[in-house]
Protein backbone atom coordinates (compact mmCIF):
# COMPACT_ATOMS: atom_id res chain seq x y z
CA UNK A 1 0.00 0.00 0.00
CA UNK A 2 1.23 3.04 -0.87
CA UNK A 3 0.76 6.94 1.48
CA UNK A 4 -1.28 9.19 -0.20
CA UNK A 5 0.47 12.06 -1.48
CA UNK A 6 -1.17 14.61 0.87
CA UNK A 7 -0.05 12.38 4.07
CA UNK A 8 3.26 11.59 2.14
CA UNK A 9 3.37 15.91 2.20
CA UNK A 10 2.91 16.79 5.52
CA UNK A 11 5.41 14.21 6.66
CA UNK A 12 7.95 16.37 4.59
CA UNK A 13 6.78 19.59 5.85
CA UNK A 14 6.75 18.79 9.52
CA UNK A 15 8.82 21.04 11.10
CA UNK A 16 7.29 21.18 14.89
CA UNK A 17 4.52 19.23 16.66
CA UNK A 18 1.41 20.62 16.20
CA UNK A 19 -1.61 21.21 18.67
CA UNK A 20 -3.39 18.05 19.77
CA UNK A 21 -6.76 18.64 21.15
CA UNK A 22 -6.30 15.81 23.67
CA UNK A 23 -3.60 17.62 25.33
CA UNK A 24 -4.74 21.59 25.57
CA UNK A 25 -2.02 22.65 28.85
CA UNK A 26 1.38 23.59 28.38
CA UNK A 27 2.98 20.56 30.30
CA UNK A 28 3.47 17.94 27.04
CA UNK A 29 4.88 14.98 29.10
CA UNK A 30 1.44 13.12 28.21
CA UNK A 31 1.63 13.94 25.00
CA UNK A 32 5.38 12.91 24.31
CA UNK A 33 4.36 9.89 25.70
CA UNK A 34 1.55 9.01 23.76
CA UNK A 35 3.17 9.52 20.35
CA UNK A 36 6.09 7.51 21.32
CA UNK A 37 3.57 4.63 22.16
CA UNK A 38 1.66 5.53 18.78
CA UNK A 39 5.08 5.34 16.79
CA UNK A 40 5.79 1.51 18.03
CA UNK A 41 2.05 0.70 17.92
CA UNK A 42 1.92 1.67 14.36
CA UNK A 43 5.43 0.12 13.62
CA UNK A 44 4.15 -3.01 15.32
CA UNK A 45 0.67 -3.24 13.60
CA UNK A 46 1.74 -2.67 9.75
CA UNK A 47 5.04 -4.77 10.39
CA UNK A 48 2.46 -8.03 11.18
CA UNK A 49 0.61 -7.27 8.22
CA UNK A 50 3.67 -6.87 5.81
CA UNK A 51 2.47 -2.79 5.26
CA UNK A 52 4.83 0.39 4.27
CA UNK A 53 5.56 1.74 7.97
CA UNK A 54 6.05 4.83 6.36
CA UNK A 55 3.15 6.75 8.08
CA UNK A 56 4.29 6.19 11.46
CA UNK A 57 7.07 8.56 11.08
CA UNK A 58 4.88 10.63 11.78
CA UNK A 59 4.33 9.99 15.18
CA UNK A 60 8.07 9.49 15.47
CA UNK A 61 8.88 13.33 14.49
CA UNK A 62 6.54 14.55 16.59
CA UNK A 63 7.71 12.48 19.90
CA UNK A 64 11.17 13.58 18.79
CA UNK A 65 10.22 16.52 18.99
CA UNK A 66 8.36 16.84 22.04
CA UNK A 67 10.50 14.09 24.32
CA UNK A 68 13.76 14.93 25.89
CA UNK A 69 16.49 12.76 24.90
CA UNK A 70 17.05 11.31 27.84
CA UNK A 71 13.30 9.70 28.10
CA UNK A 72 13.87 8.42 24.93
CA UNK A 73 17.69 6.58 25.46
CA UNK A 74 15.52 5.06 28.53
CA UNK A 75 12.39 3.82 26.73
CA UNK A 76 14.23 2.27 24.00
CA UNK A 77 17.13 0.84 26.89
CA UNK A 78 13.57 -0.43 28.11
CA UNK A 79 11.96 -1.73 24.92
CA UNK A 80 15.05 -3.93 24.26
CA UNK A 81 15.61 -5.51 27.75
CA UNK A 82 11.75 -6.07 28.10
CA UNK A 83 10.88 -4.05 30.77
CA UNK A 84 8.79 -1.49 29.27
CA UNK A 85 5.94 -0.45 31.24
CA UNK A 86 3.91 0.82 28.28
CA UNK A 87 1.34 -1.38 26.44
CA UNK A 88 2.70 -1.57 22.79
C-alpha cells in the first residue's frame, strides 16, 4: 500500500509538533508519551501485516520533537531488555 500524497506531504513539511486537542495545557509529558507509544504501535501493527511503515514517522517526528532525549535513550534501553511499562 502506498501513502497518499497529501499524508506523504505533511510528513515532509513537519517542522514542529502541532496542537493536539487531547492535550490543551502547556505541560506535554502526556503527550510525548503518547506519540512515542503511537510510533511503536503503528510500527508493530503494519510490520504483522507486511504494510509500508512509512506513516508512522509521523508519530516518530513529533515524539522527537516533544521528548527529551534522555526519556527516549531510557524507553528504548527499556523496549530492548523487556521491561517497558507501556502497552505496545
Amino acid at each position: 500500500l502506498k501513502m497518499p500524497d497529501k499524508f506523504e506531504e505533511k510528513i515532509k513539511n513537519y517542522r514542529t509538533a502541532p496542537f493536539d486537542a487531547r492535550f490543551p495545557n502547556t505541560n506535554q509529558t502526556r503527550n510525548c508519551y503518547q506519540n512515542y507509544l503511537d510510533f511503536h504501535r503503528c510500527n508493530k501493527a503494519l510490520s504483522a501485516k507486511n504494510q509500508d511503515t512509512a506513516p508512522c514517522q509521523w508519530y516518530r517526528r513529533v515524539y522527537k520533537s516533544l521528548c527529551p532525549i534522555s526519556w527516549i535513550e531510557k524507553w528504548d534501553g527499556q523496549l530492548e531488555s523487556g521491561s517497558f511499562a507501556g502497552r505496545i
